[in-house]
C-alpha atoms as a PDB file:
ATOM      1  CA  UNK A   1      70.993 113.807 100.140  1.00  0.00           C
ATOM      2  CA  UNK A   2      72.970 110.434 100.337  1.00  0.00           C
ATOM      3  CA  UNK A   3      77.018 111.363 100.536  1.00  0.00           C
ATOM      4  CA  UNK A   4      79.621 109.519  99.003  1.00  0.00           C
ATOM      5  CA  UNK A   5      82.407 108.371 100.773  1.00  0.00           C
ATOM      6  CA  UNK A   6      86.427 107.733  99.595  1.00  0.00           C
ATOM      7  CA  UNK A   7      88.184 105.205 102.033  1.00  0.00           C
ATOM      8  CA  UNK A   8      91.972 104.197 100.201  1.00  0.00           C
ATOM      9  CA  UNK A   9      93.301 100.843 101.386  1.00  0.00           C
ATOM     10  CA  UNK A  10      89.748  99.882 101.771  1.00  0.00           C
ATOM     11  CA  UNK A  11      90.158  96.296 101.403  1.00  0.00           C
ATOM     12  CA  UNK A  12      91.708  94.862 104.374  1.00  0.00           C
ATOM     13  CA  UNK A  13      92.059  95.711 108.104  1.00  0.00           C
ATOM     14  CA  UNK A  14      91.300  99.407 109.647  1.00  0.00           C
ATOM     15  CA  UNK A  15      90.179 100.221 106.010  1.00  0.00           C
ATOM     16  CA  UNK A  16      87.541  97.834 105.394  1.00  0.00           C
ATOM     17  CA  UNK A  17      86.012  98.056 108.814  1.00  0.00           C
ATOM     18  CA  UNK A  18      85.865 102.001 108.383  1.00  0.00           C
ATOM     19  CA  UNK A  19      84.311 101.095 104.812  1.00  0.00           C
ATOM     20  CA  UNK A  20      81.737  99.092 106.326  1.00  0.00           C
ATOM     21  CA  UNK A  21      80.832 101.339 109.161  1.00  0.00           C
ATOM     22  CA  UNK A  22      79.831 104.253 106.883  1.00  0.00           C
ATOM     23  CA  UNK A  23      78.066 101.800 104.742  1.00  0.00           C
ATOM     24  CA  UNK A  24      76.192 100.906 107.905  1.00  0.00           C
ATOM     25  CA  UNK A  25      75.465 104.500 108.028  1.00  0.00           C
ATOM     26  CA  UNK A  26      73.565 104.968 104.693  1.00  0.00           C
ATOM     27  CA  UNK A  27      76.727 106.764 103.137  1.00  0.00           C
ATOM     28  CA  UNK A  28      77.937 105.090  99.348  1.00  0.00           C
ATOM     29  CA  UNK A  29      80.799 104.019  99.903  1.00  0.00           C
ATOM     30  CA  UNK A  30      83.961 103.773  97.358  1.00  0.00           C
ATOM     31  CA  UNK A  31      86.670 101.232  98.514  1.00  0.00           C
ATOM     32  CA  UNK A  32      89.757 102.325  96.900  1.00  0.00           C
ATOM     33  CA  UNK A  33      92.063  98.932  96.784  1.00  0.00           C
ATOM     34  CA  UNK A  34      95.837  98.404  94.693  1.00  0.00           C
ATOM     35  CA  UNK A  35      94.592  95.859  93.155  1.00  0.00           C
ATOM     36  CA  UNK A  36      90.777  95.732  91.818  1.00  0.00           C
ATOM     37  CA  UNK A  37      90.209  91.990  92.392  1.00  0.00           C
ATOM     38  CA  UNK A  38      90.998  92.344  96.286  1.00  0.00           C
ATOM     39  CA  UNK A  39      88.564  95.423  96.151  1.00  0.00           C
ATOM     40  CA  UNK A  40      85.950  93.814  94.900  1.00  0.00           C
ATOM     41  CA  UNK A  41      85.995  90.631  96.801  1.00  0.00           C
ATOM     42  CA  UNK A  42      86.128  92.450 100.222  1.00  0.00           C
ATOM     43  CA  UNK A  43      83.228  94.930  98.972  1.00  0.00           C
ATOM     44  CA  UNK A  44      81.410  91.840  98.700  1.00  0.00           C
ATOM     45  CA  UNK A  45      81.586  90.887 102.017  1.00  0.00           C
ATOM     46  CA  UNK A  46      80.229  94.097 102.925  1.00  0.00           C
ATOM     47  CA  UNK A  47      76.534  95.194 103.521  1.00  0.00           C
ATOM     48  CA  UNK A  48      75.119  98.111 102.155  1.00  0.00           C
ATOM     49  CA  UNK A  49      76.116 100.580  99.051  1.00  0.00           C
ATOM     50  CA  UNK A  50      79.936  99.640  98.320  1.00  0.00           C
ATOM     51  CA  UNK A  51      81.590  99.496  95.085  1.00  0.00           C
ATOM     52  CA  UNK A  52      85.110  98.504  94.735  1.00  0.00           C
ATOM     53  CA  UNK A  53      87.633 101.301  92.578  1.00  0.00           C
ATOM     54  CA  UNK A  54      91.209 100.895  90.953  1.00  0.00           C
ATOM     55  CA  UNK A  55      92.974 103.223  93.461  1.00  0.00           C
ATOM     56  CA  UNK A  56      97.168 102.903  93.700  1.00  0.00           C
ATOM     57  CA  UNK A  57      98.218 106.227  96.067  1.00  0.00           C
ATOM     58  CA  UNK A  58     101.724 104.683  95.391  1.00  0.00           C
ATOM     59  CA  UNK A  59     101.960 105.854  92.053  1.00  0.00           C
ATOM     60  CA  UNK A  60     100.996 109.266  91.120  1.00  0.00           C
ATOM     61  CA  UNK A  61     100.444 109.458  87.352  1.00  0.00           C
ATOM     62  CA  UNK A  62      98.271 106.595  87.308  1.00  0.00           C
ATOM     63  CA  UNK A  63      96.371 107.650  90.425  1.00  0.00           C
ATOM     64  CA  UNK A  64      95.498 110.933  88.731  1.00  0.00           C
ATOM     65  CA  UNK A  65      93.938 108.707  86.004  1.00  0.00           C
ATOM     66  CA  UNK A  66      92.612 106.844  88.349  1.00  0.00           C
ATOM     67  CA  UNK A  67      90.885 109.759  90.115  1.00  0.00           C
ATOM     68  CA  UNK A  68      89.219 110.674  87.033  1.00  0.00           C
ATOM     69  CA  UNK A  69      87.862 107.224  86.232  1.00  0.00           C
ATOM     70  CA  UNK A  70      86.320 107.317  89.848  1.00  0.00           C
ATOM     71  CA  UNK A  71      84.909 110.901  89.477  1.00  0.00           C
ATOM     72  CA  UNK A  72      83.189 109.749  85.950  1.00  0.00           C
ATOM     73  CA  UNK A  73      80.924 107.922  87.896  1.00  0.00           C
ATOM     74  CA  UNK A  74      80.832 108.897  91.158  1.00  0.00           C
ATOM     75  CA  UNK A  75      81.024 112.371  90.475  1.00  0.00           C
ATOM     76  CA  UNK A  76      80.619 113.809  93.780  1.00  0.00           C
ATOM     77  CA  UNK A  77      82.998 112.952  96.799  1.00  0.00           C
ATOM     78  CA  UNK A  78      82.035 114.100 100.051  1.00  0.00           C
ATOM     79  CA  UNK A  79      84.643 112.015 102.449  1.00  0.00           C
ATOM     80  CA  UNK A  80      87.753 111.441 101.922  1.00  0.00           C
ATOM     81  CA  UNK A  81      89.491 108.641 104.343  1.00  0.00           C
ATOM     82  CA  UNK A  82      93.193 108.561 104.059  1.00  0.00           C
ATOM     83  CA  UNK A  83      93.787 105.767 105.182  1.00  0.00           C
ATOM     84  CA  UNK A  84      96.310 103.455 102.707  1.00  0.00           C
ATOM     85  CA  UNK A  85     100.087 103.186 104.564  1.00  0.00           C
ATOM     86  CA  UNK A  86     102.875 101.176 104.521  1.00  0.00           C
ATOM     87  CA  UNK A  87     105.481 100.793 107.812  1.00  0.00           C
ATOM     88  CA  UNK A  88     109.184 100.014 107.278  1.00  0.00           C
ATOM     89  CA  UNK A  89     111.560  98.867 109.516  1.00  0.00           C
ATOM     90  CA  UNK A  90     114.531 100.747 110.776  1.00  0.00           C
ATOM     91  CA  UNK A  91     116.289 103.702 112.398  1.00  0.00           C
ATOM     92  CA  UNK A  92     117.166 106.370 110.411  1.00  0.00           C
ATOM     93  CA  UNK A  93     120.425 105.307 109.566  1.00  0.00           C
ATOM     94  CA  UNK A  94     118.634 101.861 108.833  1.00  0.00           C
ATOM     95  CA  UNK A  95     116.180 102.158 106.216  1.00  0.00           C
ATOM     96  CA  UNK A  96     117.128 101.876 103.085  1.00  0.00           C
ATOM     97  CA  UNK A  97     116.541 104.796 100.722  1.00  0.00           C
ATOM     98  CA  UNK A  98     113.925 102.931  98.817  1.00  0.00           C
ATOM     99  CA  UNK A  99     111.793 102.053 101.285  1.00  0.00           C
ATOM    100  CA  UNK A 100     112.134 105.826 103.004  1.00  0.00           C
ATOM    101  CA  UNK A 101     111.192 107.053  99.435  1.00  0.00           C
ATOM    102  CA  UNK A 102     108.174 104.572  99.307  1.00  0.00           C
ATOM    103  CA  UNK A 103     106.681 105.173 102.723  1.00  0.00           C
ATOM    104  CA  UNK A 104     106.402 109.591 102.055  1.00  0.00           C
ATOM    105  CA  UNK A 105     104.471 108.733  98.882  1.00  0.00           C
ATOM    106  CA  UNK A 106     102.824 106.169 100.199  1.00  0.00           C
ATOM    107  CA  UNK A 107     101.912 107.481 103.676  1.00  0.00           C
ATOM    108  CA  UNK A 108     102.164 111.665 103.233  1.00  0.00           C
ATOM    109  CA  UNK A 109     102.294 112.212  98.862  1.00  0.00           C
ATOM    110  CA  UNK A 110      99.054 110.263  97.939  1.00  0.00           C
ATOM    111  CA  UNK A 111      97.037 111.998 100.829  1.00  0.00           C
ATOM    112  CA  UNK A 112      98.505 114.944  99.400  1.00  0.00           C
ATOM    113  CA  UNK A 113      97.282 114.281  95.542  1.00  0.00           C
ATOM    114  CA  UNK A 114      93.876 112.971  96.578  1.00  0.00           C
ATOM    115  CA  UNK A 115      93.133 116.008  98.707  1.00  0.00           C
ATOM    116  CA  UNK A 116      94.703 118.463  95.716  1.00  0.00           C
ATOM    117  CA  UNK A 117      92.099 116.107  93.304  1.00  0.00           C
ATOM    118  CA  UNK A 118      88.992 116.046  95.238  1.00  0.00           C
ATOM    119  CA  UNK A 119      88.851 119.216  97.574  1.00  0.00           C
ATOM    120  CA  UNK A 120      87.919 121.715  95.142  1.00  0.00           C
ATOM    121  CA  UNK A 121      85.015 119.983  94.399  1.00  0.00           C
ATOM    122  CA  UNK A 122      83.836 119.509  98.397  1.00  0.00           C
ATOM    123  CA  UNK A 123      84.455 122.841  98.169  1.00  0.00           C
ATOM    124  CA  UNK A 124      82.264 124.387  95.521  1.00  0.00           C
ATOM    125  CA  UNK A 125      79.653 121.863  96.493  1.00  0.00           C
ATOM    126  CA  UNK A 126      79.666 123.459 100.202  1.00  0.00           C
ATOM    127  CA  UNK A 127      80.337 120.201 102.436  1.00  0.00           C
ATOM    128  CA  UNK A 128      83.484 118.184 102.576  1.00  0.00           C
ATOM    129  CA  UNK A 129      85.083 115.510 105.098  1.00  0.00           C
ATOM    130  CA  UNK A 130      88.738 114.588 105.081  1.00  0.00           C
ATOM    131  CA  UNK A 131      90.611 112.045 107.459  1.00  0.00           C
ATOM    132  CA  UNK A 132      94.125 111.934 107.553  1.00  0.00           C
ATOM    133  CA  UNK A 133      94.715 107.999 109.336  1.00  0.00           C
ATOM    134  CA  UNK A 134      97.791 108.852 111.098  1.00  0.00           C
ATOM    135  CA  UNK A 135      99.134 107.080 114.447  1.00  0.00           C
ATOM    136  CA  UNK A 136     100.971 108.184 117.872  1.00  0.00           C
ATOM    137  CA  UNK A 137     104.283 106.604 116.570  1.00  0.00           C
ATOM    138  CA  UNK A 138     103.951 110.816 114.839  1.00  0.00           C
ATOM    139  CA  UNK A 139     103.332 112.437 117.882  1.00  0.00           C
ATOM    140  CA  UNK A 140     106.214 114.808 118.555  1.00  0.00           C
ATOM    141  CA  UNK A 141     104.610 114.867 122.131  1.00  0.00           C
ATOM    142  CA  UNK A 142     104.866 110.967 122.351  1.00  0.00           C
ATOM    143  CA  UNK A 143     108.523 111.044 121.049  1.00  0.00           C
ATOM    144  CA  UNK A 144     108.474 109.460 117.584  1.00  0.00           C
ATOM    145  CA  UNK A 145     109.440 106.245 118.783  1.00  0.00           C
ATOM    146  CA  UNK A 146     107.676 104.247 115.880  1.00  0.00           C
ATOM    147  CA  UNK A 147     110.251 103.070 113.037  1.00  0.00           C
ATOM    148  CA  UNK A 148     111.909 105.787 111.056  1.00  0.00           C
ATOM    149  CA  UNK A 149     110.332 105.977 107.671  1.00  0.00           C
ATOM    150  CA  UNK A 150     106.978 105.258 109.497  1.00  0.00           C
ATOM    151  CA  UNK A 151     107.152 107.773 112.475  1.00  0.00           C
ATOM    152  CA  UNK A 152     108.508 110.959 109.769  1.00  0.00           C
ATOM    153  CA  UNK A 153     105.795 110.083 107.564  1.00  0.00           C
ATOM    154  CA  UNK A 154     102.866 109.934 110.102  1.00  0.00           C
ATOM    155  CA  UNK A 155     104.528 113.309 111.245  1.00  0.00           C
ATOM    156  CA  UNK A 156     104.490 115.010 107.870  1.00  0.00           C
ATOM    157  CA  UNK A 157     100.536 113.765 107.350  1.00  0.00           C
ATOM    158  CA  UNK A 158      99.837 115.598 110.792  1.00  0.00           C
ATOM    159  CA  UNK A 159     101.443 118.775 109.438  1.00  0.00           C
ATOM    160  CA  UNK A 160      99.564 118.400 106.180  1.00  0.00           C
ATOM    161  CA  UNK A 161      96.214 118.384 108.277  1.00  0.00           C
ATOM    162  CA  UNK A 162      97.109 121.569 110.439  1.00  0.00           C
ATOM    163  CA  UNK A 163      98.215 123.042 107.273  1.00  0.00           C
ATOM    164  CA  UNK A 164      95.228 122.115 105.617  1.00  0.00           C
ATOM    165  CA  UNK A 165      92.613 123.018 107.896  1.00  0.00           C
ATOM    166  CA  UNK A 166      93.665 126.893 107.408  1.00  0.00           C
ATOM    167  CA  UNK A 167      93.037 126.761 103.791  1.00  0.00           C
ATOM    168  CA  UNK A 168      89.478 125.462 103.926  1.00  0.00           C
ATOM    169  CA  UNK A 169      86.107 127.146 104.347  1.00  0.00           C
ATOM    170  CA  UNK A 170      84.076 125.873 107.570  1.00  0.00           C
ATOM    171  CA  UNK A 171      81.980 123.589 105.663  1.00  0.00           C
ATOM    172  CA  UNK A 172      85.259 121.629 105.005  1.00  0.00           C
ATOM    173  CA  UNK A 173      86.771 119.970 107.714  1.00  0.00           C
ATOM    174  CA  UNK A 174      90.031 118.057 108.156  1.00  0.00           C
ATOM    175  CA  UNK A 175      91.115 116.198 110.648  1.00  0.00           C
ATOM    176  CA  UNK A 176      94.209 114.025 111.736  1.00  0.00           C
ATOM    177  CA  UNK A 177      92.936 110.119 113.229  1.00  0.00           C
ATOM    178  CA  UNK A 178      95.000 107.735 115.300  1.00  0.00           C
ATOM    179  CA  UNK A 179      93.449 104.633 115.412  1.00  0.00           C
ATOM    180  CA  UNK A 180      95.966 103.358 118.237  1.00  0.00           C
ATOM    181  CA  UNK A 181      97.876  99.743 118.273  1.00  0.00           C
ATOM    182  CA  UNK A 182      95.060  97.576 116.322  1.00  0.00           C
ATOM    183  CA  UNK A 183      95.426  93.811 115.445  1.00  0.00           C
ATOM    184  CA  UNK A 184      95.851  93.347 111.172  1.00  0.00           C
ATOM    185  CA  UNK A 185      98.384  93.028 109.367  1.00  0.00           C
ATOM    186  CA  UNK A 186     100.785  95.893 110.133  1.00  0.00           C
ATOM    187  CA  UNK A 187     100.364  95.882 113.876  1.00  0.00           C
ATOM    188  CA  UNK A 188     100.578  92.125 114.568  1.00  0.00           C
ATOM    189  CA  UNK A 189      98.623  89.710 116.865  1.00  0.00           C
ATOM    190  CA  UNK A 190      99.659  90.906 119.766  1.00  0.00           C
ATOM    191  CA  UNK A 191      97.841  94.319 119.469  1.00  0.00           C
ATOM    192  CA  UNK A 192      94.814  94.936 121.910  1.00  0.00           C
ATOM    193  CA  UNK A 193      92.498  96.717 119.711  1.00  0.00           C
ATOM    194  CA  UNK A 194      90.039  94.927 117.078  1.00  0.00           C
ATOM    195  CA  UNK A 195      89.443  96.523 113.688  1.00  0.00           C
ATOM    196  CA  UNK A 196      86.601  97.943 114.745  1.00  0.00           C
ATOM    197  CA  UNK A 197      88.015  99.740 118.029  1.00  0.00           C
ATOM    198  CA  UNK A 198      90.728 101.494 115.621  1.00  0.00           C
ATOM    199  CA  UNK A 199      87.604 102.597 113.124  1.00  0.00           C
ATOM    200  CA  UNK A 200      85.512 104.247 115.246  1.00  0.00           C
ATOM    201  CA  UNK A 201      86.999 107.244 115.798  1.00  0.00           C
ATOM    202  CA  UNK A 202      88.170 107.731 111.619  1.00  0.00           C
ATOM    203  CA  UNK A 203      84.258 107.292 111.339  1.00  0.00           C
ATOM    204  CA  UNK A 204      83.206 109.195 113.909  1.00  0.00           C
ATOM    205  CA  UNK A 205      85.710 112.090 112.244  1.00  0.00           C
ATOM    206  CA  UNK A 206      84.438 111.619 108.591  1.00  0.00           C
ATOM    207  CA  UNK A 207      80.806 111.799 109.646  1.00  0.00           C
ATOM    208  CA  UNK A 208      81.292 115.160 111.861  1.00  0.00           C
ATOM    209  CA  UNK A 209      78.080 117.622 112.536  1.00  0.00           C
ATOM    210  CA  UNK A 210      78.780 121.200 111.078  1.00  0.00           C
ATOM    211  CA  UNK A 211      79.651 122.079 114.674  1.00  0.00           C
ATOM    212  CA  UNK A 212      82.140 119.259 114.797  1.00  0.00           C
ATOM    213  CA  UNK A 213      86.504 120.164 115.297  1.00  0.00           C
ATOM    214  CA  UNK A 214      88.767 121.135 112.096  1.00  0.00           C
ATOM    215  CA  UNK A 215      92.893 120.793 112.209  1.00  0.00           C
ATOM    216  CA  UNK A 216      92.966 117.974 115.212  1.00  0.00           C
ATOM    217  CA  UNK A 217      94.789 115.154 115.824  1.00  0.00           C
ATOM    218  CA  UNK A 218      91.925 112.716 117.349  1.00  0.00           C
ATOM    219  CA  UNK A 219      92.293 108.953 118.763  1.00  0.00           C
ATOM    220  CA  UNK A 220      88.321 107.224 119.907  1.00  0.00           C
ATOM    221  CA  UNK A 221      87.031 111.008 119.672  1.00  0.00           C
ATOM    222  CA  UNK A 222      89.512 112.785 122.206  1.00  0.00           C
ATOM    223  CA  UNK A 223      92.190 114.893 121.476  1.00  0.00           C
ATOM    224  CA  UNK A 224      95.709 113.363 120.839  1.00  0.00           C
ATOM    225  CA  UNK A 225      99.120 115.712 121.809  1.00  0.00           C
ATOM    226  CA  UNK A 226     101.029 116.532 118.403  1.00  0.00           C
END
């Protein structure tokens, strides 16, 4: 049976390349986008089964609406790509309160709704695939060395995927993705890694066999050190 696929920030960069390599791979694909018109115009650049949604993890009454618009016609979500984020500059004595706020409901809250939203439902059905984007810059074992705001907030999406994984049946998998130092918008021109480089692994985690890991922290398929 064809799955369904959930990939927020779907319209530009890592997002839209991970949207169009599941669409590659026969899955439907749901491009979750702030702002509709963006969504659809980069779903039309994309072969295969996409369709552009209303999807704004920044604010959480209207993304519970939101959810429920999605779910009236695509009832059944099988993968769930976390992958919207913001980065903000600054040391902890730095960043302004505002922007600290922004970046946990941005970067850890909204992964947190969506999964509370559309979980139960991988779960009753028997299959489910979640990715948690995240990035080494949350890596206790790498230091944190990534800006403040940015570096907490990837940290706090790692410990949402270890705590995670022990709550879910085998048939549910979670996993943590670090899609390393990739040329778009956030990480600048000088990165070395295309779009499609810092994809492959998220895809390779939201299309995992039965056998595949739970509760890891992955970058290009290999384990990354918390």
């Amino acid at each position: 049976m064809k799955k369904t696929a959930l990939v927020t920030g779907g319209n530009r960069g890592i997002g839209k390349a991970v949207v169009a390599g599941l669409a590659e791979k026969g899955y439907t694909v749901l491009l979750g986008s702030r702002n509709l018109a963006a969504g659809i115009e980069a779903a039309a650049d994309i072969d295969g089964d996409v369709h552009a949604v209303a999807l704004n993890v920044a604010d959480r009454q209207n993304l519970k609406r939101e959810v429920k618009d999605i779910l009236r016609d695509h009832p059944q979500i099988d993968v769930l790509v976390n992958n919207a984020a913001i980065l903000q500059e600054g040391n902890v004595l730095q960043v302004p309160e505002n922007e600290f706020d922004a970046s946990m409901r941005v970067n850890v809250a909204g992964p947190f709704d969506l999964i509370r939203l559309l979980v139960p439902g991988m779960i009753s059905r028997g299959y489910g695939r979640i990715v948690n984007v995240s990035s080494q810059w949350g890596s206790f074992a790498a230091g944190l060395t990534g800006p403040a705001a940015y570096s907490i907030s990837k940290a706090a999406i790692n410990a949402l995927t270890v705590t995670l994984a022990s709550s879910l049946p085998a048939n549910v998998k979670v996993n943590s993705a670090g899609p390393g130092w990739v040329k778009t918008r956030m990480g600048g021109s000088s990165a070395p890694r295309t779009v499609e480089q810092g994809a492959s692994g998220i895809i390779w985690l939201a299309t995992l066999p039965d056998d595949g890991p739970n509760g890891g922290f992955f970058q290009d398929g290999k384990p990354v050190d918390w």
